[in-house]
C-alpha atoms as a PDB file:
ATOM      1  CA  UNK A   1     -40.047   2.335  15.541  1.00  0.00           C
ATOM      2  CA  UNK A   2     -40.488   5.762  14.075  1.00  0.00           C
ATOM      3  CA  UNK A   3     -38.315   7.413  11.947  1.00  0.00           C
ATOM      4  CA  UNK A   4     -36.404   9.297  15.140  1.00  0.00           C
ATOM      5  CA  UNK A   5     -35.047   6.377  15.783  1.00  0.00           C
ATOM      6  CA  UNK A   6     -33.568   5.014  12.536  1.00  0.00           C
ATOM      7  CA  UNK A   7     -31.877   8.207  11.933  1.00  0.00           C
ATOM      8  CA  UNK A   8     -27.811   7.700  12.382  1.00  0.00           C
ATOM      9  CA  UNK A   9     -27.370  10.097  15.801  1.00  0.00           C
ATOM     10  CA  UNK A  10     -24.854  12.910  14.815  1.00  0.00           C
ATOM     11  CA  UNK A  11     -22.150  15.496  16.921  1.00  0.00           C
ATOM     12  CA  UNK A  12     -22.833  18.222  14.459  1.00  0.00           C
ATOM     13  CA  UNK A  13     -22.047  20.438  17.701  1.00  0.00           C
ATOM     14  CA  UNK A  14     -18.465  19.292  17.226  1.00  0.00           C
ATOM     15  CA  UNK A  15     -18.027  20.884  13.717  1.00  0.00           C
ATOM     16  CA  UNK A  16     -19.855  23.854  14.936  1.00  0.00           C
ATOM     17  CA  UNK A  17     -17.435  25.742  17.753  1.00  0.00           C
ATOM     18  CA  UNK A  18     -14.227  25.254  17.731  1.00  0.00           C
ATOM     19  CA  UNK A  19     -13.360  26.358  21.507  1.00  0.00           C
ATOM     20  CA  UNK A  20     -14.354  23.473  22.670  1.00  0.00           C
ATOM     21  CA  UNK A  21     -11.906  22.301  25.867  1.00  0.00           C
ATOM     22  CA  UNK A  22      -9.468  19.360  24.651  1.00  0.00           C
ATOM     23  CA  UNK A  23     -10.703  17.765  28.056  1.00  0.00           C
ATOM     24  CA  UNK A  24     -14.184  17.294  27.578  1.00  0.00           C
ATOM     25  CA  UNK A  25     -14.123  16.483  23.742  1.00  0.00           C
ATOM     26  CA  UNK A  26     -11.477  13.703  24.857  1.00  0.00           C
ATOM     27  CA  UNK A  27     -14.141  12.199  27.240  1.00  0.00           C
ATOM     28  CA  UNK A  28     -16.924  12.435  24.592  1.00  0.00           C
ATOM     29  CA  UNK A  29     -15.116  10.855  22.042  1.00  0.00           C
ATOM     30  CA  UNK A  30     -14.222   8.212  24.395  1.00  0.00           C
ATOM     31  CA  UNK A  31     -17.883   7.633  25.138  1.00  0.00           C
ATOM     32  CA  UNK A  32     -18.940   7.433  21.609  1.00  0.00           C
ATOM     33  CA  UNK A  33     -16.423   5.114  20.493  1.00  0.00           C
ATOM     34  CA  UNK A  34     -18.392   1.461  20.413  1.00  0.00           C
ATOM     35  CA  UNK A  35     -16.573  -1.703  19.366  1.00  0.00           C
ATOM     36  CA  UNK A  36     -18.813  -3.572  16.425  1.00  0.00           C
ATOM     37  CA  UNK A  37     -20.204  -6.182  19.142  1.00  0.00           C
ATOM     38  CA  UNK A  38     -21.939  -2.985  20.620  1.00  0.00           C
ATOM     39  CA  UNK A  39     -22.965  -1.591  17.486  1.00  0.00           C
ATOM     40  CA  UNK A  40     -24.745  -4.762  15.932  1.00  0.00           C
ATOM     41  CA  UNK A  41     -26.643  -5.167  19.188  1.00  0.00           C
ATOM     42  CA  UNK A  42     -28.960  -2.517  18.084  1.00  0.00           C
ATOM     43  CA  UNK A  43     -31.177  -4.768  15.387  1.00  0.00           C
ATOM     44  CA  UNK A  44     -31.223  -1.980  12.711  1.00  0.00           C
ATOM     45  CA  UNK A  45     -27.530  -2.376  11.856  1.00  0.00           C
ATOM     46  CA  UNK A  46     -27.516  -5.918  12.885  1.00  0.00           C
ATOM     47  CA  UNK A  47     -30.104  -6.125   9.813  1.00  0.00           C
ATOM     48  CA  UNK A  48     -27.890  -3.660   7.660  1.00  0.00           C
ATOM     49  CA  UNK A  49     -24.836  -5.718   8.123  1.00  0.00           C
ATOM     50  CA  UNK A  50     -26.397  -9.238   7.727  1.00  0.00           C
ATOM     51  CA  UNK A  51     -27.731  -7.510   4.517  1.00  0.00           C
ATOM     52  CA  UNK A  52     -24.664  -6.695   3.136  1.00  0.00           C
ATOM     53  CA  UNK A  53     -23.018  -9.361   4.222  1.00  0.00           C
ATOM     54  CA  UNK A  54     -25.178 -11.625   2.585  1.00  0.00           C
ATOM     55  CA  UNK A  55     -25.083  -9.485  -0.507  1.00  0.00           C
ATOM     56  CA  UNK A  56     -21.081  -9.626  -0.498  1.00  0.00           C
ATOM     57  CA  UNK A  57     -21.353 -13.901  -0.069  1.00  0.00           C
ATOM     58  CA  UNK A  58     -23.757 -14.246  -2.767  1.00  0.00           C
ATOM     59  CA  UNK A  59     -21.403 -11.782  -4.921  1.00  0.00           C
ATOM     60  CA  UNK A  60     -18.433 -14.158  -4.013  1.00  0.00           C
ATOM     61  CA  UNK A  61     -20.555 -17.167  -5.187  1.00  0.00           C
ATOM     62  CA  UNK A  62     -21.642 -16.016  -8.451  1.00  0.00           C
ATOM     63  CA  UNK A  63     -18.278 -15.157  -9.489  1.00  0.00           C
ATOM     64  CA  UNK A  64     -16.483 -18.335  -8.566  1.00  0.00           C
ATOM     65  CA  UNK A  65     -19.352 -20.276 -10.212  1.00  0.00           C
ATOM     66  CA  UNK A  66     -19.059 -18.142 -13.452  1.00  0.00           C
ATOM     67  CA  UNK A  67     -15.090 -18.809 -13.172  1.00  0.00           C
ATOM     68  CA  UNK A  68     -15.605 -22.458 -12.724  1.00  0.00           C
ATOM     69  CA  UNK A  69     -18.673 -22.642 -15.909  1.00  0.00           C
ATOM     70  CA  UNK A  70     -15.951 -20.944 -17.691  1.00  0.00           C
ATOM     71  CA  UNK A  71     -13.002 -24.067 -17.095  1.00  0.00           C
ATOM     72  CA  UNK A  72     -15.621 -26.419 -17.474  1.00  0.00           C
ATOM     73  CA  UNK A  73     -16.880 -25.328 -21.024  1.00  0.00           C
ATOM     74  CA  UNK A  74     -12.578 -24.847 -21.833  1.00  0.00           C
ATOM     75  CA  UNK A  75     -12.419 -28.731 -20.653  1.00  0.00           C
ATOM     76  CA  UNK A  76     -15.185 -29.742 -22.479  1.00  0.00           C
ATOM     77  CA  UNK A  77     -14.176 -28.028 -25.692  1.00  0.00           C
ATOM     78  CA  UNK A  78     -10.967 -29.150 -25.394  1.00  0.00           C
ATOM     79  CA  UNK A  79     -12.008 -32.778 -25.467  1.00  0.00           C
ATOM     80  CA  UNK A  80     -14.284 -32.207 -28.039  1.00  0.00           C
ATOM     81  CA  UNK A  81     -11.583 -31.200 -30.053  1.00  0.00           C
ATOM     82  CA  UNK A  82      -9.304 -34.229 -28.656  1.00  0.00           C
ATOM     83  CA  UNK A  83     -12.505 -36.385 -29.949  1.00  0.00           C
ATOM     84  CA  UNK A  84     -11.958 -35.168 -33.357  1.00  0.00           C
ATOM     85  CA  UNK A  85      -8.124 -35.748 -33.497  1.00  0.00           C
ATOM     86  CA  UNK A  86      -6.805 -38.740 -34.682  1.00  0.00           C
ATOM     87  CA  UNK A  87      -3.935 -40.221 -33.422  1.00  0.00           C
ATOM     88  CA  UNK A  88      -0.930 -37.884 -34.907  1.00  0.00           C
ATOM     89  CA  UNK A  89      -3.081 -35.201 -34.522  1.00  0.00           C
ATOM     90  CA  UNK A  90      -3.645 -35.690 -30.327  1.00  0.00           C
ATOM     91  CA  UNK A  91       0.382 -36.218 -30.276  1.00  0.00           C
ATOM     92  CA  UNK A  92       0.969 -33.423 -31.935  1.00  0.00           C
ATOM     93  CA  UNK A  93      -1.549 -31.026 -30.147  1.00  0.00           C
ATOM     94  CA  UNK A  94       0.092 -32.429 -26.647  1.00  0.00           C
ATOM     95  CA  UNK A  95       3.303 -31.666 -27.889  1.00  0.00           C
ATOM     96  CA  UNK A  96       2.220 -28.378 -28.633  1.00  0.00           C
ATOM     97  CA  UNK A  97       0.456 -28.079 -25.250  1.00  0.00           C
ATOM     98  CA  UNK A  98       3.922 -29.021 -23.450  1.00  0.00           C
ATOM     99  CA  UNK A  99       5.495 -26.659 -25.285  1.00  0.00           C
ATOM    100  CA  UNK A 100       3.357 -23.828 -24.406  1.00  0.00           C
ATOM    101  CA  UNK A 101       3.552 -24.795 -20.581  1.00  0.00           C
ATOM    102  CA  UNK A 102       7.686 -24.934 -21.087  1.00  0.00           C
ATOM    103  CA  UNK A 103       7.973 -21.935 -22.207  1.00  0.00           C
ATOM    104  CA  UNK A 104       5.402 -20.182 -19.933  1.00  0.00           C
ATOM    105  CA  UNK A 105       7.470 -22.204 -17.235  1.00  0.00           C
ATOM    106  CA  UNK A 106      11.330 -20.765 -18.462  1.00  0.00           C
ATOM    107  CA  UNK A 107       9.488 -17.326 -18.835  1.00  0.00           C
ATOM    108  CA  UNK A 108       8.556 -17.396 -15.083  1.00  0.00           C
ATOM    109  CA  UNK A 109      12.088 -18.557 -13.992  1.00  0.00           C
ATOM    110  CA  UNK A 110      13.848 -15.951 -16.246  1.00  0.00           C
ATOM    111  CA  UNK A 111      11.565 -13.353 -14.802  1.00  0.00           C
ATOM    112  CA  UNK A 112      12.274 -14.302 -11.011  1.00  0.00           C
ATOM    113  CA  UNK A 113      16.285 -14.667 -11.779  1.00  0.00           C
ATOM    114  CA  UNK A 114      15.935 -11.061 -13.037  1.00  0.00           C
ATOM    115  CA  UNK A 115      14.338  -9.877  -9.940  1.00  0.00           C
ATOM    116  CA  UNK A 116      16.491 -11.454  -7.563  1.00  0.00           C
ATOM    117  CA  UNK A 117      19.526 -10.155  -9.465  1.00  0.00           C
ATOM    118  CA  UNK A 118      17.637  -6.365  -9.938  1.00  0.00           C
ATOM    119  CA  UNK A 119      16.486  -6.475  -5.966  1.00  0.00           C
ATOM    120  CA  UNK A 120      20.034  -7.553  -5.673  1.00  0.00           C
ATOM    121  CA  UNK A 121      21.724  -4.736  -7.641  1.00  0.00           C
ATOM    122  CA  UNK A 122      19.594  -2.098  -6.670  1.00  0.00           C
ATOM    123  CA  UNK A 123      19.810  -2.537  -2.807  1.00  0.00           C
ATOM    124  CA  UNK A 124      23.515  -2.627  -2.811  1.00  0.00           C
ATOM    125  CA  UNK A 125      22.902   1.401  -4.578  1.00  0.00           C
ATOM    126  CA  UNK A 126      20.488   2.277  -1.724  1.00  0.00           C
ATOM    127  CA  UNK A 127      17.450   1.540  -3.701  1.00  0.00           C
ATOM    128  CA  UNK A 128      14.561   0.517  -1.469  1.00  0.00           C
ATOM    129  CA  UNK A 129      13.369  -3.042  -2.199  1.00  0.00           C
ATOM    130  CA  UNK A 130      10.209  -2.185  -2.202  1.00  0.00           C
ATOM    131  CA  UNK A 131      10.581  -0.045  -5.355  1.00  0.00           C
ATOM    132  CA  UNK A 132      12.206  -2.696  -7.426  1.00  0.00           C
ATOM    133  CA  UNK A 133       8.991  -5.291  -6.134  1.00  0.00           C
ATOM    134  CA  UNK A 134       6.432  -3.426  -8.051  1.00  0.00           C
ATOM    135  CA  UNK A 135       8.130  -3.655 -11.442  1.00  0.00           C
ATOM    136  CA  UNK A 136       6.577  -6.346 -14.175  1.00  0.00           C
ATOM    137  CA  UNK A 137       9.912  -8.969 -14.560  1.00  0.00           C
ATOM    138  CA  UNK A 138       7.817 -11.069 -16.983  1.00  0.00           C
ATOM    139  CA  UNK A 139       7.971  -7.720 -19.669  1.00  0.00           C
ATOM    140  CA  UNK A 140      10.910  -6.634 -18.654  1.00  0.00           C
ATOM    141  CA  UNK A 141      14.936  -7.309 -20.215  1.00  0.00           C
ATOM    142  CA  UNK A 142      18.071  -6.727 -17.861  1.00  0.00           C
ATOM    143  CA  UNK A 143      19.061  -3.524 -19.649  1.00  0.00           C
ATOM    144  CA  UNK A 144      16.163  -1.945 -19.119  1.00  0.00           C
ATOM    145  CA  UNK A 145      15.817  -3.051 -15.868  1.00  0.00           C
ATOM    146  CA  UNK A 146      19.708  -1.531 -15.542  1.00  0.00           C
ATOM    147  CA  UNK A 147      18.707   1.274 -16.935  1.00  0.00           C
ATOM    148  CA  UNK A 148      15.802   1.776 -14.117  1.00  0.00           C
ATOM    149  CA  UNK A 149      18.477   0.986 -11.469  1.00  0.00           C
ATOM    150  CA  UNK A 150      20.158   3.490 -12.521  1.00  0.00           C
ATOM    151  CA  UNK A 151      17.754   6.328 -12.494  1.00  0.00           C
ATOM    152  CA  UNK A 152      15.874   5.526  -9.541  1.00  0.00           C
ATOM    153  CA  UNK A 153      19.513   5.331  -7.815  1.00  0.00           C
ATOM    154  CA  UNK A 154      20.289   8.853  -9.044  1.00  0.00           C
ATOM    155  CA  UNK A 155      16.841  10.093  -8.104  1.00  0.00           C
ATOM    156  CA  UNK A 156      17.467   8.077  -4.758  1.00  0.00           C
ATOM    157  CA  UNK A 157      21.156  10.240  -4.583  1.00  0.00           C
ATOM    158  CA  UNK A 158      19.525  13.405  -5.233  1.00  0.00           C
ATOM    159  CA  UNK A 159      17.012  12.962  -2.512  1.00  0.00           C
ATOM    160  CA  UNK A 160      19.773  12.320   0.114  1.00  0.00           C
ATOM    161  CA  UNK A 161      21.677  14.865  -0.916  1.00  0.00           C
ATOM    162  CA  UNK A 162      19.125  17.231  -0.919  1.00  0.00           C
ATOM    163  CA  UNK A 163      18.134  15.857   2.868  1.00  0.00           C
ATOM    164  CA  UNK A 164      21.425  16.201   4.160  1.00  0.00           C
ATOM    165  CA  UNK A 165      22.345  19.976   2.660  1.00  0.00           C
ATOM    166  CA  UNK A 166      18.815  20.608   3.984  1.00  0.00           C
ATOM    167  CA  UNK A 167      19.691  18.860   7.864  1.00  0.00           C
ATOM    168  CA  UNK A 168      23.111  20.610   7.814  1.00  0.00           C
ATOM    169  CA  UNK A 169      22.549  23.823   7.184  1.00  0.00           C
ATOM    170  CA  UNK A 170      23.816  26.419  10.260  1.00  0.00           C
ATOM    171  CA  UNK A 171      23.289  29.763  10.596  1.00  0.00           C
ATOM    172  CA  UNK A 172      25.832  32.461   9.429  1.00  0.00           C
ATOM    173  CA  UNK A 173      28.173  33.436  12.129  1.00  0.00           C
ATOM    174  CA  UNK A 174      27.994  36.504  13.722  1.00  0.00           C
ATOM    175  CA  UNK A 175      29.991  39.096  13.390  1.00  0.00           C
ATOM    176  CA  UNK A 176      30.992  42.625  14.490  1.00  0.00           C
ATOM    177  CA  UNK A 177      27.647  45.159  15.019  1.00  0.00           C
ATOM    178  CA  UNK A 178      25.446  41.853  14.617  1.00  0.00           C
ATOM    179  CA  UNK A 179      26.985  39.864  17.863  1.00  0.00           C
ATOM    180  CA  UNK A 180      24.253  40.789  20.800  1.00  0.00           C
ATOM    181  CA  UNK A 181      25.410  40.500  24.356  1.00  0.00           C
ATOM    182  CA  UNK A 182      23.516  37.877  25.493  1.00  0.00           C
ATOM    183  CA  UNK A 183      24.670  35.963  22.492  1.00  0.00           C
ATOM    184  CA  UNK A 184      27.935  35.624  24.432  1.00  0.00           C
ATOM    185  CA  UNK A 185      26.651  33.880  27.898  1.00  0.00           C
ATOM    186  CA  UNK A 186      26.757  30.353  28.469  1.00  0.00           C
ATOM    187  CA  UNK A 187      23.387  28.344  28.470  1.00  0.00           C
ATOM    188  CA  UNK A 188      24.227  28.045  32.590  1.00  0.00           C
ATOM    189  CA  UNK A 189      24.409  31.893  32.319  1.00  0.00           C
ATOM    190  CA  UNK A 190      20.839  32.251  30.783  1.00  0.00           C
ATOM    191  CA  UNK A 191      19.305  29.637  32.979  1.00  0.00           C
ATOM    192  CA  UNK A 192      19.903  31.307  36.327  1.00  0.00           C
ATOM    193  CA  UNK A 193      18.742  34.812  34.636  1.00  0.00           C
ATOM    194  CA  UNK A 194      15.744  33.337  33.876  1.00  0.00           C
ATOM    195  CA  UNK A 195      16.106  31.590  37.287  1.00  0.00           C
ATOM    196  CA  UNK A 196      16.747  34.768  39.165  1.00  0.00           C
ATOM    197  CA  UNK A 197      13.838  36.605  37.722  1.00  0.00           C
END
């Protein structure tokens, strides 16, 4: 193949005039458009995307085998250091272990009670749950998660407000010099002038 042929083929037209007819570029788009199945029958990109593809599962590999060297040299240390306990030493260091894990434990309950009771608080003010999903519980204490109820509800209020005045809003009335004759038909009465024309 020569190097006509590995060249990516390009509508530059398209960019180039704008009167183009809405019919026509419709159709050509509609050509062009190839589902993946078409595209990796041509054996350049089928290459390309075994390439990458390969290069993305190798990737994945090498960082779940680094992640797993990593908890094996933890496990290995750790009994190592168990080795070199005695007795009221390994009781203690397990106490201190299940400590650890409680509290990580109560930290991750009291962090999921405070969301439920936030996602709780804040929908019943019109807050969006999504807003109150993307908060960290874990570093977070009710009053300041009150306190971010409470602004995002007035920000939430303005918002609405501002919507509504904005949706509301009529035109002045008209009156004296500024009424216009035609201002005073019925919409039947401007159809069949428009009708009778």
């Amino acid at each position: 193949m020569d190097n006509k042929e590995k060249r990516l083929k390009l509508n530059i037209q398209q960019f180039a005039e704008e009167e183009v007819e809405d019919k026509n570029s419709n159709s050509k788009e509609e050509a062009e458009l190839m589902t993946l199945d078409e595209i990796l029958e041509d054996k350049l990109y089928k290459a390309e995307f075994d390439r990458r593809l390969t290069k993305a599962q190798e990737t994945a590999i090498a960082n779940a085998k680094k992640q797993w060297d990593k908890e094996q040299a933890e496990k290995v240390a750790e009994s190592k250091k168990l080795a070199d306990m005695d007795e009221i030493q390994k009781k203690d260091y397990e106490i201190e272990n299940l400590k650890k894990e409680l509290s990580k434990r109560d930290l991750e309950k009291q962090a999921s009670d405070l969301k439920s009771e936030a996602i709780k608080q804040a929908s019943e003010k019109g807050i969006p749950v999504e807003v109150m999903s993307e908060l960290d519980y874990k570093n977070e204490t009710a009053e300041s998660i009150n306190k971010k109820i409470e602004v995002y509800s007035r920000a939430f209020q303005s918002v609405k407000t501002t919507a509504i005045e904005n949706y509301s809003k009529e035109s002045a009335p008209q009156t004296g010099e500024n009424i216009q004759p035609e201002d005073n038909k019925t919409g039947y009465e401007k159809f069949a002038e428009k009708f009778n024309k």
